[in-house]
N, C-alpha and C. Protein backbone atom coordinates (compact mmCIF):
# COMPACT_ATOMS: atom_id res chain seq x y z
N UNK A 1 0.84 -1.19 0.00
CA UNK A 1 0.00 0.00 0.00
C UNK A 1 0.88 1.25 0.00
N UNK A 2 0.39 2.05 -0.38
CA UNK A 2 1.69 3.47 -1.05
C UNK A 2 0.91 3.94 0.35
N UNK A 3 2.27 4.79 0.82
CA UNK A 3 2.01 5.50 2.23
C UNK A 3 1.59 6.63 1.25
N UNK A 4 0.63 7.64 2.92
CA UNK A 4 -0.38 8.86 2.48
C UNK A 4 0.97 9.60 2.55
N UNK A 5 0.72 10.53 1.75
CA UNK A 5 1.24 11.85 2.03
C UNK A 5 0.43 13.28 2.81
N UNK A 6 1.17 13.42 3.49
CA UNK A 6 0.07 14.98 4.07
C UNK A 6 -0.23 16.04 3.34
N UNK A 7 -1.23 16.06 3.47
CA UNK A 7 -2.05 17.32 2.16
C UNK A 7 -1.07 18.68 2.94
N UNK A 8 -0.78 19.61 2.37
CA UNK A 8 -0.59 20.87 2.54
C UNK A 8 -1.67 21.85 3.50
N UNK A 9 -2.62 21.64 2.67
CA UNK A 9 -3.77 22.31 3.54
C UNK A 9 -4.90 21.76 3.79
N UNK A 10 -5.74 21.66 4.17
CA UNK A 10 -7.43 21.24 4.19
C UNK A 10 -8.10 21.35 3.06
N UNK A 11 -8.47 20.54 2.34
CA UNK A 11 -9.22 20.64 1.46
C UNK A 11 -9.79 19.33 0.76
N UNK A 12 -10.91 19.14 0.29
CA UNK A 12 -11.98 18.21 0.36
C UNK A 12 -11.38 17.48 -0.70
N UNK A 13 -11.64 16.06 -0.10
CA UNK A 13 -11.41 14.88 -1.66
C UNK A 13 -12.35 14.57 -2.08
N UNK A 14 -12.54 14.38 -3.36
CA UNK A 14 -13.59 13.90 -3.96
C UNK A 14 -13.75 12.97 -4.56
N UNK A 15 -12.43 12.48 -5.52
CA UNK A 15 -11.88 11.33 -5.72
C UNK A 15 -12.04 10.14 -5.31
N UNK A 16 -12.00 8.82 -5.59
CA UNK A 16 -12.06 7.90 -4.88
C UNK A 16 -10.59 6.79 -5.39
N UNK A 17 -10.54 7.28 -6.88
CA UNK A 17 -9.25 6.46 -7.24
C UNK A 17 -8.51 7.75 -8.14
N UNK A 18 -7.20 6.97 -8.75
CA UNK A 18 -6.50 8.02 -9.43
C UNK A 18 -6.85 8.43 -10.46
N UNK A 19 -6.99 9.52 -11.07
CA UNK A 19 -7.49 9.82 -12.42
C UNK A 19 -6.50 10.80 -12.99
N UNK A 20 -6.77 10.92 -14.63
CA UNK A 20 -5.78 12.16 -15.45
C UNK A 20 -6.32 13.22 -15.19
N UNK A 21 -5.15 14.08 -15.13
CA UNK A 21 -5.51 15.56 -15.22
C UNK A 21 -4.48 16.01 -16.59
N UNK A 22 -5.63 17.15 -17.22
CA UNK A 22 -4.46 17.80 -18.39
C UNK A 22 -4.43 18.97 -17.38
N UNK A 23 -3.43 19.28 -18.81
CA UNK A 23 -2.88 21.03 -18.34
C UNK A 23 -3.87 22.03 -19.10
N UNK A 24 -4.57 22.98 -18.62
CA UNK A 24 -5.43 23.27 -19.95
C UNK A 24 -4.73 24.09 -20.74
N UNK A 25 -3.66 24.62 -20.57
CA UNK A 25 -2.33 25.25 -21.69
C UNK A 25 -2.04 24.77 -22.76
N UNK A 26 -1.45 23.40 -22.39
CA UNK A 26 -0.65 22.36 -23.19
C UNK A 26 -1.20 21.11 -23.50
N UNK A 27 -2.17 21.23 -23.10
CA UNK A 27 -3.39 19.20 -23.30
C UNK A 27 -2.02 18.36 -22.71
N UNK A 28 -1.05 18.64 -21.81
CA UNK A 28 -0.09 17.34 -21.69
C UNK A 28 -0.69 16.85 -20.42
N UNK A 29 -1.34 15.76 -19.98
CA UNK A 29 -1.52 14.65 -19.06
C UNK A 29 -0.70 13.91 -17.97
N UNK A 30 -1.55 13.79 -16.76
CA UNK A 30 -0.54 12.53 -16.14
C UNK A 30 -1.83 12.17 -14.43
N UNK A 31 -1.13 10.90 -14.29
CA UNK A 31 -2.03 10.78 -13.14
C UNK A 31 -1.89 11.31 -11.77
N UNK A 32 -3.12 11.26 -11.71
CA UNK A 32 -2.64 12.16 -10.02
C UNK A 32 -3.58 11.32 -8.91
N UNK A 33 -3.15 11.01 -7.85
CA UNK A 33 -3.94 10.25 -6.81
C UNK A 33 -5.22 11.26 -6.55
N UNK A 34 -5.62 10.44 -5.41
CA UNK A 34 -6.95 11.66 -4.70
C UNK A 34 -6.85 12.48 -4.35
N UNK A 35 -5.65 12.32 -3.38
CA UNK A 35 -5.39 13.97 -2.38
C UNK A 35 -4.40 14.42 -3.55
N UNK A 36 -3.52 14.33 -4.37
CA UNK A 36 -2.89 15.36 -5.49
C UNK A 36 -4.24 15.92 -5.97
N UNK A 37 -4.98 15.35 -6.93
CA UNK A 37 -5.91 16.08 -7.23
C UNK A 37 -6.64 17.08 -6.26
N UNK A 38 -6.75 16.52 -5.46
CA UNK A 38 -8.21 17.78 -4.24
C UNK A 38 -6.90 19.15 -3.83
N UNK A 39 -5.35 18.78 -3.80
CA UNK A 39 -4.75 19.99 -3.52
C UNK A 39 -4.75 20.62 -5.60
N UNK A 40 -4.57 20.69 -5.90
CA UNK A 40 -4.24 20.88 -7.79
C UNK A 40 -5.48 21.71 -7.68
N UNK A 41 -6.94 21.34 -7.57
CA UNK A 41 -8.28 21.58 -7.65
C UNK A 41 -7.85 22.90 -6.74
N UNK A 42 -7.55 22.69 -5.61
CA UNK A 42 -7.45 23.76 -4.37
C UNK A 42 -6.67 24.88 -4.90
N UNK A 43 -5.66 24.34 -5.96
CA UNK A 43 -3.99 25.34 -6.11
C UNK A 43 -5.02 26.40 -7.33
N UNK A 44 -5.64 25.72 -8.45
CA UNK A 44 -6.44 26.22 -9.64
C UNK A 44 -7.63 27.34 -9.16
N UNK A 45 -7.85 26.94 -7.93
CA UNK A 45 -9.15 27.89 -7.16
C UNK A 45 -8.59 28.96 -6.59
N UNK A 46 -7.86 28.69 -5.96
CA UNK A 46 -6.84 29.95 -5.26
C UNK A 46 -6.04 30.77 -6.13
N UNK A 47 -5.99 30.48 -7.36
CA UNK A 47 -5.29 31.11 -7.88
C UNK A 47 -6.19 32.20 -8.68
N UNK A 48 -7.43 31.42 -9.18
CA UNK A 48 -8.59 32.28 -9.79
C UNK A 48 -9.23 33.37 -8.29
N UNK A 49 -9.49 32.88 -7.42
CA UNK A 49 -9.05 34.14 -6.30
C UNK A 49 -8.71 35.15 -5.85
N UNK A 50 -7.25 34.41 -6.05
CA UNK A 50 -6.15 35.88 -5.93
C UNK A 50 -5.30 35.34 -4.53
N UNK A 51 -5.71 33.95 -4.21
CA UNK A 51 -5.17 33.97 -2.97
C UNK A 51 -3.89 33.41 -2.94
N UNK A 52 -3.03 34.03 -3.26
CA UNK A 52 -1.54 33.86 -3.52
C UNK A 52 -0.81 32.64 -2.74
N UNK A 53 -0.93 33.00 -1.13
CA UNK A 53 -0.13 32.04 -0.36
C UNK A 53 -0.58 30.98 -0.27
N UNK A 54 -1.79 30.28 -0.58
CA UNK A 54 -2.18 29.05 -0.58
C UNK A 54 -1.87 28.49 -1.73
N UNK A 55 -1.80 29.52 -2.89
CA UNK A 55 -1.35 28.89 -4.55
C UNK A 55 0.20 28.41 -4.08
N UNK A 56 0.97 29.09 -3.27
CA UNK A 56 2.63 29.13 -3.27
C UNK A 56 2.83 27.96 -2.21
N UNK A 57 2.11 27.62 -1.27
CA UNK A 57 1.83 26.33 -0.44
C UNK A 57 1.73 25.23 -1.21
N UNK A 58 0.59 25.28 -1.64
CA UNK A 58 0.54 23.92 -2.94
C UNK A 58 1.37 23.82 -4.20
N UNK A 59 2.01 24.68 -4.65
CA UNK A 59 3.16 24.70 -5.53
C UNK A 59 4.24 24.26 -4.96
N UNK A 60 4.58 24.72 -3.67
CA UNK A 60 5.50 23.93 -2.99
C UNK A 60 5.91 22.30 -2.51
N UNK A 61 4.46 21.83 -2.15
CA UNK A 61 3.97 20.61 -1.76
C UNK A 61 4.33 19.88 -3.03
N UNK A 62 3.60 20.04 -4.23
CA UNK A 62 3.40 19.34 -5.89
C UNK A 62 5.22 18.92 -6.30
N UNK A 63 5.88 20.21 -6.20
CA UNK A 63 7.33 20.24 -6.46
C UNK A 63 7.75 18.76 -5.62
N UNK A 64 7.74 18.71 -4.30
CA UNK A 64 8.27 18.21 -2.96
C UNK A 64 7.93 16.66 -3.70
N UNK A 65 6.32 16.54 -4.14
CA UNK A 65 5.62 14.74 -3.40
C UNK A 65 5.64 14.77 -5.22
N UNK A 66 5.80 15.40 -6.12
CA UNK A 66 4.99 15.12 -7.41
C UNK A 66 5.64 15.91 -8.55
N UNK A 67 6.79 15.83 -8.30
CA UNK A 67 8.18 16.73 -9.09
C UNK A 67 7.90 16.66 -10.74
N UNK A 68 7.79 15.63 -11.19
CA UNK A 68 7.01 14.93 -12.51
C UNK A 68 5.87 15.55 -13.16
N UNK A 69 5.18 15.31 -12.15
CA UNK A 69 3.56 16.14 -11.93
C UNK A 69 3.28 17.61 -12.45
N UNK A 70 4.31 18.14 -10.96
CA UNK A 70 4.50 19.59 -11.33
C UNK A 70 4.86 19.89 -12.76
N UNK A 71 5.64 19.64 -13.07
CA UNK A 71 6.26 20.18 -14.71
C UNK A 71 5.41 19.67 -15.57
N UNK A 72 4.62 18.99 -15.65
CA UNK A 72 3.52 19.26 -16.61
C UNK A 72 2.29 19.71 -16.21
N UNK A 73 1.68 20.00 -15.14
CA UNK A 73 0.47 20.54 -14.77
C UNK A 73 1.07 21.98 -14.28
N UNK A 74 1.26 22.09 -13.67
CA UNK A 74 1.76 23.41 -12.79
C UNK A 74 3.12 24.43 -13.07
N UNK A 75 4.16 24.18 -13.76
CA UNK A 75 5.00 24.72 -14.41
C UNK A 75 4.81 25.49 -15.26
């Protein structure tokens, strides 16, 4: 069983298994577990916001658990 990683911040899963996410920039793809997705969902909301330090929290986290990830969704 793949150990959890700790979400960054609070925020709701919705997920139940892993699914693709594109980039909507670049259509480039990749999978993301439950809690990657519910923080990504969280990082995309905060950013339409304006709420900076929670975008720079979860950018941080993605880099850290999902280095791969990051550079095609979030880069």
């Amino acid at each position: 069983m793949e150990k959890e990683i700790k979400l960054p911040f609070d925020c709701e899963i919705l997920d139940d298994e892993p699914r693709e996410i594109s980039n909507p920039y670049t259509g480039e793809s990749c999978m993301l577990t439950p809690g990657a997705i519910a923080v990504y969902d969280t990082i995309r909301g905060a950013e339409m916001m304006g709420i900076y330090k929670v975008v720079r929290k979860g950018l941080d986290w993605f880099r850290q658990h999902y280095a791969k990830e990051y550079m095609i969704l979030l880069d």
